[in-house]
N, C-alpha and C. Protein backbone atom coordinates (compact mmCIF):
# COMPACT_ATOMS: atom_id res chain seq x y z
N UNK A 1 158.13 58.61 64.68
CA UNK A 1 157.23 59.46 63.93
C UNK A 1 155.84 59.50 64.57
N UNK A 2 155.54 58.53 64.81
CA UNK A 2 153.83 58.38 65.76
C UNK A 2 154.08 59.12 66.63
N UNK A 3 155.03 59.17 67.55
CA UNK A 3 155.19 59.67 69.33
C UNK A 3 155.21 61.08 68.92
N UNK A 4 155.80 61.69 67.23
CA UNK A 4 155.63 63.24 67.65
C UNK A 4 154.59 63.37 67.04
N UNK A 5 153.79 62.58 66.01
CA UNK A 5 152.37 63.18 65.72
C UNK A 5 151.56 63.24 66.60
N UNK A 6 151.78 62.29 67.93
CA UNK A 6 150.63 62.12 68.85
C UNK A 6 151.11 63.67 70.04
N UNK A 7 152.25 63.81 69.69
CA UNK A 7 152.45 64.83 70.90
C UNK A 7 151.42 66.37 70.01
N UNK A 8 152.02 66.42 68.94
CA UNK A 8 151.78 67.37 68.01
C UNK A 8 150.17 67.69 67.79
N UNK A 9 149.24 66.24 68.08
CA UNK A 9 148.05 66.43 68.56
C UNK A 9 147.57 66.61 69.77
N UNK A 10 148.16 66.25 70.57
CA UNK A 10 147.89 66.59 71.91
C UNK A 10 147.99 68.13 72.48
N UNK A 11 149.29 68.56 71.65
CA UNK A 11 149.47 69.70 71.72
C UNK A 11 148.20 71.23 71.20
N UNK A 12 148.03 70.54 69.98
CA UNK A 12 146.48 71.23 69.49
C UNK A 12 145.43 71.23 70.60
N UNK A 13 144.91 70.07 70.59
CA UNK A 13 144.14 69.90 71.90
C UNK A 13 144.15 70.36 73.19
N UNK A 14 145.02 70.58 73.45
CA UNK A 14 145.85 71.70 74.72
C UNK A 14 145.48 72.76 74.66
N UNK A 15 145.65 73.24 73.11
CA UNK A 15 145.69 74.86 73.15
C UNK A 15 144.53 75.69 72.63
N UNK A 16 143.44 74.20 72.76
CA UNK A 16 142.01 74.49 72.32
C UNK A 16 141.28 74.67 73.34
N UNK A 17 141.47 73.61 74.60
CA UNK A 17 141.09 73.25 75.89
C UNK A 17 141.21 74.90 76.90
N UNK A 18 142.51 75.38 76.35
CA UNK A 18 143.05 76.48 77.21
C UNK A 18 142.23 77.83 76.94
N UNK A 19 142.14 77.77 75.55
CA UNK A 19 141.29 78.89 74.93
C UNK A 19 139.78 78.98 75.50
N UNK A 20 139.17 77.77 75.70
CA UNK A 20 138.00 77.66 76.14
C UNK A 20 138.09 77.51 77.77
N UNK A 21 139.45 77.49 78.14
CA UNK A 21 139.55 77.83 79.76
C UNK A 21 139.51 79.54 79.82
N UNK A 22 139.64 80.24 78.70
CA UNK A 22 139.77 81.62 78.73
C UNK A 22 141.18 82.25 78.85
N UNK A 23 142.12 81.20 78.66
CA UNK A 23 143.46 81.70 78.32
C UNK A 23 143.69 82.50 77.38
N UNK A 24 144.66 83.05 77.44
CA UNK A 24 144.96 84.29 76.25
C UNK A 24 146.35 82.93 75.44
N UNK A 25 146.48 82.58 74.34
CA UNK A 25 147.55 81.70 73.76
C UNK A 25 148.46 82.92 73.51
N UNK A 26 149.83 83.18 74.09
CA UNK A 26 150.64 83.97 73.98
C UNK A 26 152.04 83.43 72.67
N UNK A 27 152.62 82.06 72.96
CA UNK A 27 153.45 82.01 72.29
C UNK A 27 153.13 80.22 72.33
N UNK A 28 153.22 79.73 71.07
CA UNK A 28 153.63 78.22 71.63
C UNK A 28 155.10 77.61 70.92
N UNK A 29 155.29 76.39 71.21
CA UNK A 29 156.59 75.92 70.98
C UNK A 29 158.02 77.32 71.54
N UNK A 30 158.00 78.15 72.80
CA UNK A 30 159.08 78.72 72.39
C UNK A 30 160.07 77.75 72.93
N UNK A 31 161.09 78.53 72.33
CA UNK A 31 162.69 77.83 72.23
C UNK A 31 163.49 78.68 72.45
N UNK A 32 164.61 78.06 73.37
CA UNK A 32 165.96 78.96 73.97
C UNK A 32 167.18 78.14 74.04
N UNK A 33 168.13 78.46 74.08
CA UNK A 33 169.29 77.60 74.89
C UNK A 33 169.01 76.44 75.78
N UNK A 34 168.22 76.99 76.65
CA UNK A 34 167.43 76.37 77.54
C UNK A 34 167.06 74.80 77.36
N UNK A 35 166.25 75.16 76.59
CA UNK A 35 165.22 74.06 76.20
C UNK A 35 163.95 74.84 75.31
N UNK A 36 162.67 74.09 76.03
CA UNK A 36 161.46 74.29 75.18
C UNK A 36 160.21 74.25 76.14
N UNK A 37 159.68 75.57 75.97
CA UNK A 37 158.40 74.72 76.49
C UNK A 37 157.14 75.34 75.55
N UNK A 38 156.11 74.10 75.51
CA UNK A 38 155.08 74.21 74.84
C UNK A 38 154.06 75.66 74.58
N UNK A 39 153.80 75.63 75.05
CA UNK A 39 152.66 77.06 75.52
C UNK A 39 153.04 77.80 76.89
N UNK A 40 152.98 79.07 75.78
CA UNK A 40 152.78 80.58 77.15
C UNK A 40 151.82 81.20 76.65
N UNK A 41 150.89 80.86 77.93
CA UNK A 41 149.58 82.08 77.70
C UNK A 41 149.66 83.15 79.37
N UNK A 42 148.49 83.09 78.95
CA UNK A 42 147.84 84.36 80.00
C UNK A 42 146.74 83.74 80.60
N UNK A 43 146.65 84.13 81.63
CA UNK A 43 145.33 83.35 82.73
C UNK A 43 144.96 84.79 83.52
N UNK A 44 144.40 85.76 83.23
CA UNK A 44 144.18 86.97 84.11
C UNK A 44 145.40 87.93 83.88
N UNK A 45 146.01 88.18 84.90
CA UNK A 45 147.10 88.47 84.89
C UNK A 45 148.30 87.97 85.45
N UNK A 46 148.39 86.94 85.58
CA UNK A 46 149.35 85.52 85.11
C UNK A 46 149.70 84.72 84.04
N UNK A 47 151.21 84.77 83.93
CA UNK A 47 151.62 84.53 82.54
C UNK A 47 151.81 82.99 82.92
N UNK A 48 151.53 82.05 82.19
CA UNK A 48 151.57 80.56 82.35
C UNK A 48 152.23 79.65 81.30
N UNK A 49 153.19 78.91 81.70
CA UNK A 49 154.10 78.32 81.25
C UNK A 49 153.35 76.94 80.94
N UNK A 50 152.83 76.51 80.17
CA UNK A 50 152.61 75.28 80.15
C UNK A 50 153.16 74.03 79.74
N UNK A 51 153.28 72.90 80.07
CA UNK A 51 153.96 71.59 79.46
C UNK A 51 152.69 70.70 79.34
N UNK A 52 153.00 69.97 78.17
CA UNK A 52 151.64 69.27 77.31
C UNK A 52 152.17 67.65 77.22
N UNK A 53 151.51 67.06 78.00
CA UNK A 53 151.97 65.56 77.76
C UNK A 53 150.85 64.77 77.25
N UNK A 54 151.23 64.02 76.21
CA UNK A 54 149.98 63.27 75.59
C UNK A 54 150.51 61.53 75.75
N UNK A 55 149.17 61.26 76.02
CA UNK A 55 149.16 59.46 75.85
C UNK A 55 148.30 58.85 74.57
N UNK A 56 148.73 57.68 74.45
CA UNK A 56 148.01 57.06 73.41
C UNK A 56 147.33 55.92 74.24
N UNK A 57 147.93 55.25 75.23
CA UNK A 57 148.10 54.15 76.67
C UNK A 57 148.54 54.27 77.61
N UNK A 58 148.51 53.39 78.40
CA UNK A 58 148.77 54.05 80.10
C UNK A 58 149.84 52.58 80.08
N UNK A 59 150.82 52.43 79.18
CA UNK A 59 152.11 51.33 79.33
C UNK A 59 153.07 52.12 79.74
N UNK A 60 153.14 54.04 79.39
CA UNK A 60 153.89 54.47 80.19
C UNK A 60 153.93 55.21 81.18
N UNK A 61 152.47 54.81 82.07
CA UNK A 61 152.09 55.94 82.99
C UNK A 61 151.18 56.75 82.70
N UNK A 62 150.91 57.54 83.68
CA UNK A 62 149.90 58.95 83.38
C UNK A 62 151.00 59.88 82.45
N UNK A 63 150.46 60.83 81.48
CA UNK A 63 150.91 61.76 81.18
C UNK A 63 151.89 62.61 82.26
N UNK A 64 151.41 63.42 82.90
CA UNK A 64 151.84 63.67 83.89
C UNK A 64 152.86 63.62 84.46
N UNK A 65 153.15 62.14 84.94
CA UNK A 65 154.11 61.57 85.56
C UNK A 65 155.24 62.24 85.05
N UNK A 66 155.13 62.07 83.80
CA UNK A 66 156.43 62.17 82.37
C UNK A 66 157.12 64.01 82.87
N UNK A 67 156.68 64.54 84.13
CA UNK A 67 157.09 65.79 84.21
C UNK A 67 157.70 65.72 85.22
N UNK A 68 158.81 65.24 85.49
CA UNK A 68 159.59 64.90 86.44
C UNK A 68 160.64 65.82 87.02
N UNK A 69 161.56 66.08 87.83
CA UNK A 69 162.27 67.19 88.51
C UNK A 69 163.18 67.43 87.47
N UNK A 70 163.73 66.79 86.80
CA UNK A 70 165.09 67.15 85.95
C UNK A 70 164.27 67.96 84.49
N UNK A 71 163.11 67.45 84.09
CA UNK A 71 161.98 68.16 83.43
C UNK A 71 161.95 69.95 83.70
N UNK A 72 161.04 69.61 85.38
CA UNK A 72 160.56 70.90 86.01
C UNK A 72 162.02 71.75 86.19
N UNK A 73 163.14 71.57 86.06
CA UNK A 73 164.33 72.21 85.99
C UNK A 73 164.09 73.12 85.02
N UNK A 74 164.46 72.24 83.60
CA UNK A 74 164.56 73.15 82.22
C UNK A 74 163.19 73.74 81.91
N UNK A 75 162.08 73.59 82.23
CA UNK A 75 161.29 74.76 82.01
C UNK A 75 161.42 75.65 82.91
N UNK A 76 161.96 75.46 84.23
CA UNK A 76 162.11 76.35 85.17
C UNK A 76 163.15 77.36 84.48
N UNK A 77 164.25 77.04 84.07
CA UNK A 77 165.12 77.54 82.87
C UNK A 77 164.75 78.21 81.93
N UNK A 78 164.17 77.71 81.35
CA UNK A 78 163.10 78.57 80.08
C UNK A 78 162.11 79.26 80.26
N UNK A 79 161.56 79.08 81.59
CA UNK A 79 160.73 80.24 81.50
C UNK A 79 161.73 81.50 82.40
N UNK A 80 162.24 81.60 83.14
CA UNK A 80 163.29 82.90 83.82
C UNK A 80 163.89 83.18 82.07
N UNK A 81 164.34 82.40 81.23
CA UNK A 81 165.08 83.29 79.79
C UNK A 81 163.73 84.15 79.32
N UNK A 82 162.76 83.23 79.27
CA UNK A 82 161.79 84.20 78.87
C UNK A 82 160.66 85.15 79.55
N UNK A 83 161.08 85.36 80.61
CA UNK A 83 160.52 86.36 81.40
C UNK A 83 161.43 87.73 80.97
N UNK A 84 163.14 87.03 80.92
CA UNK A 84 164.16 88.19 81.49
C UNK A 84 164.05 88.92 79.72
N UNK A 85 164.25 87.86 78.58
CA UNK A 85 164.00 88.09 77.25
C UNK A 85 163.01 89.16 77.02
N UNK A 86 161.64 89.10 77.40
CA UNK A 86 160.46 89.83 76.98
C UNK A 86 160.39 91.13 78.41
N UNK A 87 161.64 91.47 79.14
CA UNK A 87 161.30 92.15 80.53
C UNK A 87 160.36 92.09 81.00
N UNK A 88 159.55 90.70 81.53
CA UNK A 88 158.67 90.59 82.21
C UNK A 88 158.83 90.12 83.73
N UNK A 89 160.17 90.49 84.30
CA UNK A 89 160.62 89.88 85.56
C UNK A 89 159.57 89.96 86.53
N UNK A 90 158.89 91.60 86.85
CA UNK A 90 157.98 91.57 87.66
C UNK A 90 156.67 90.64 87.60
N UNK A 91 156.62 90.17 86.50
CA UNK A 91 155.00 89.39 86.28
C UNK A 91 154.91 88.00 87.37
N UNK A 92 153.37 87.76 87.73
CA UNK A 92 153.12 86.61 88.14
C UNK A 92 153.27 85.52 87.12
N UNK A 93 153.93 84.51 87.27
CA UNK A 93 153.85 83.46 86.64
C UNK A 93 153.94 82.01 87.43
N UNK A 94 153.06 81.42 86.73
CA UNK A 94 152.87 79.80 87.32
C UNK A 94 153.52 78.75 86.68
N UNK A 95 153.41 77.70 86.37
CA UNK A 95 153.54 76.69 85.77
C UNK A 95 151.96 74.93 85.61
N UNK A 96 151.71 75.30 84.70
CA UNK A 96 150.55 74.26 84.38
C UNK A 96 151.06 72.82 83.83
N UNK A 97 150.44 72.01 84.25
CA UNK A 97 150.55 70.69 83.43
C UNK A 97 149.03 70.36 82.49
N UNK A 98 149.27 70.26 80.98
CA UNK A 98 148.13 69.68 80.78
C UNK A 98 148.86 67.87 80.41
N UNK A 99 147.59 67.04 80.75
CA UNK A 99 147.81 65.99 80.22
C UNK A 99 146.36 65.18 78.95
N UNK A 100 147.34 64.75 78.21
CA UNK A 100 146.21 64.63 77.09
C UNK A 100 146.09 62.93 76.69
N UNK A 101 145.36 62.33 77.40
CA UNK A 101 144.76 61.10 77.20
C UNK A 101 144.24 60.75 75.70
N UNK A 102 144.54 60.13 74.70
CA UNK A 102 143.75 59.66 73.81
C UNK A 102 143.24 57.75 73.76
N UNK A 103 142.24 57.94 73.73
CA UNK A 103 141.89 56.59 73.28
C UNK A 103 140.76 55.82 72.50
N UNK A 104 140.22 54.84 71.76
CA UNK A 104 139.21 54.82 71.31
C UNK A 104 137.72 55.39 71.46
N UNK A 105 138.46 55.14 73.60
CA UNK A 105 136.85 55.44 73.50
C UNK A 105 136.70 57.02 74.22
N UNK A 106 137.72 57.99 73.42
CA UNK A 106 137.85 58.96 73.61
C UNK A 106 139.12 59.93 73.86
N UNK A 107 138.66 61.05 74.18
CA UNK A 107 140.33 61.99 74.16
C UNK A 107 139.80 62.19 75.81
N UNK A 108 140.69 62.29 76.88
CA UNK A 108 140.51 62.75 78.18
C UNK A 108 141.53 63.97 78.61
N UNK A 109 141.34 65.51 78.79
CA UNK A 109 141.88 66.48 78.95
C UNK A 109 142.34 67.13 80.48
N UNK A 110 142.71 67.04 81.08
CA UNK A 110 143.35 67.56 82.41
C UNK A 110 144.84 68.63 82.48
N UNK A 111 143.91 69.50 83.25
CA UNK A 111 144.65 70.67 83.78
C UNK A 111 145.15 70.79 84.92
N UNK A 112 146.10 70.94 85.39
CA UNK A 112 146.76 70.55 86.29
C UNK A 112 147.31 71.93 86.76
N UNK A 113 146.68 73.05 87.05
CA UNK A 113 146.82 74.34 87.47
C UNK A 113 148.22 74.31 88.74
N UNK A 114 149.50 75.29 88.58
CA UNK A 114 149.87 75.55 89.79
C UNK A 114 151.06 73.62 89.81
N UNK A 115 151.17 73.20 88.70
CA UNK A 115 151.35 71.54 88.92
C UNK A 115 153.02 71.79 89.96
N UNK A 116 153.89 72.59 89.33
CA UNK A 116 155.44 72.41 90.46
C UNK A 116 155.47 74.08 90.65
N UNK A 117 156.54 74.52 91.28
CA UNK A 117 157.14 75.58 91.37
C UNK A 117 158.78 75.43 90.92
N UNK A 118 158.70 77.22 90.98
CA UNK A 118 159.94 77.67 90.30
C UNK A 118 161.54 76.31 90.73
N UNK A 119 162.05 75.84 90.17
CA UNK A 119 163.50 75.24 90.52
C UNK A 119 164.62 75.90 90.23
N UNK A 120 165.62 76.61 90.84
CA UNK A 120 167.00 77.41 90.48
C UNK A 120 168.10 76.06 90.72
């Protein structure tokens, strides 16, 4: 129950961080067959897939880390359903990592622009 309230805040925090990066928040939480990924916004005219990893401690690593190839697969997955879903095949799209640090002596926010590419 903690690990999804803390994701579930991290996730807020993400999509506050992004807004004030000047993202457009397009969809969050979508869901497919696929899998899931957190946030699709807009960055210009690039549609951006984002994945949101939050910490409470560093016992399991950087946030980050936690986005590993078998990870970068199924959003790679989920985002082609939802490109082909919304006919957006032609669009630029990236993939972002945010990672969301919390700790007493503060919340620490990182964007991780461009973090993998597409996996088939």
């Amino acid at each position: 129950m903690r690990r999804i309230m803390t994701g579930k805040l991290g996730e807020s925090l993400a999509v506050v961080h992004l807004q004030k990066m000047g993202y457009q928040i397009v969809a969050q939480n979508y869901r497919c067959l696929y899998g899931e990924v957190d946030v699709v916004a807009r960055d210009g005219d690039t549609l951006v897939f984002v994945e949101v990893k939050s910490r409470k401690s560093g016992t399991f690593g950087a946030p980050q880390e936690a986005v590993g190839l078998e990870k970068q697969k199924k959003l790679s997955r989920v985002s082609l359903h939802y490109l082909q879903q919304k006919r957006l095949e032609t669009c630029k799209a990236r993939f972002d990592v945010i990672a969301v640090r919390m700790s007493p002596d503060g919340t620490r926010i990182d964007l991780i622009q461009n973090a993998f590419n597409l996996i088939l």
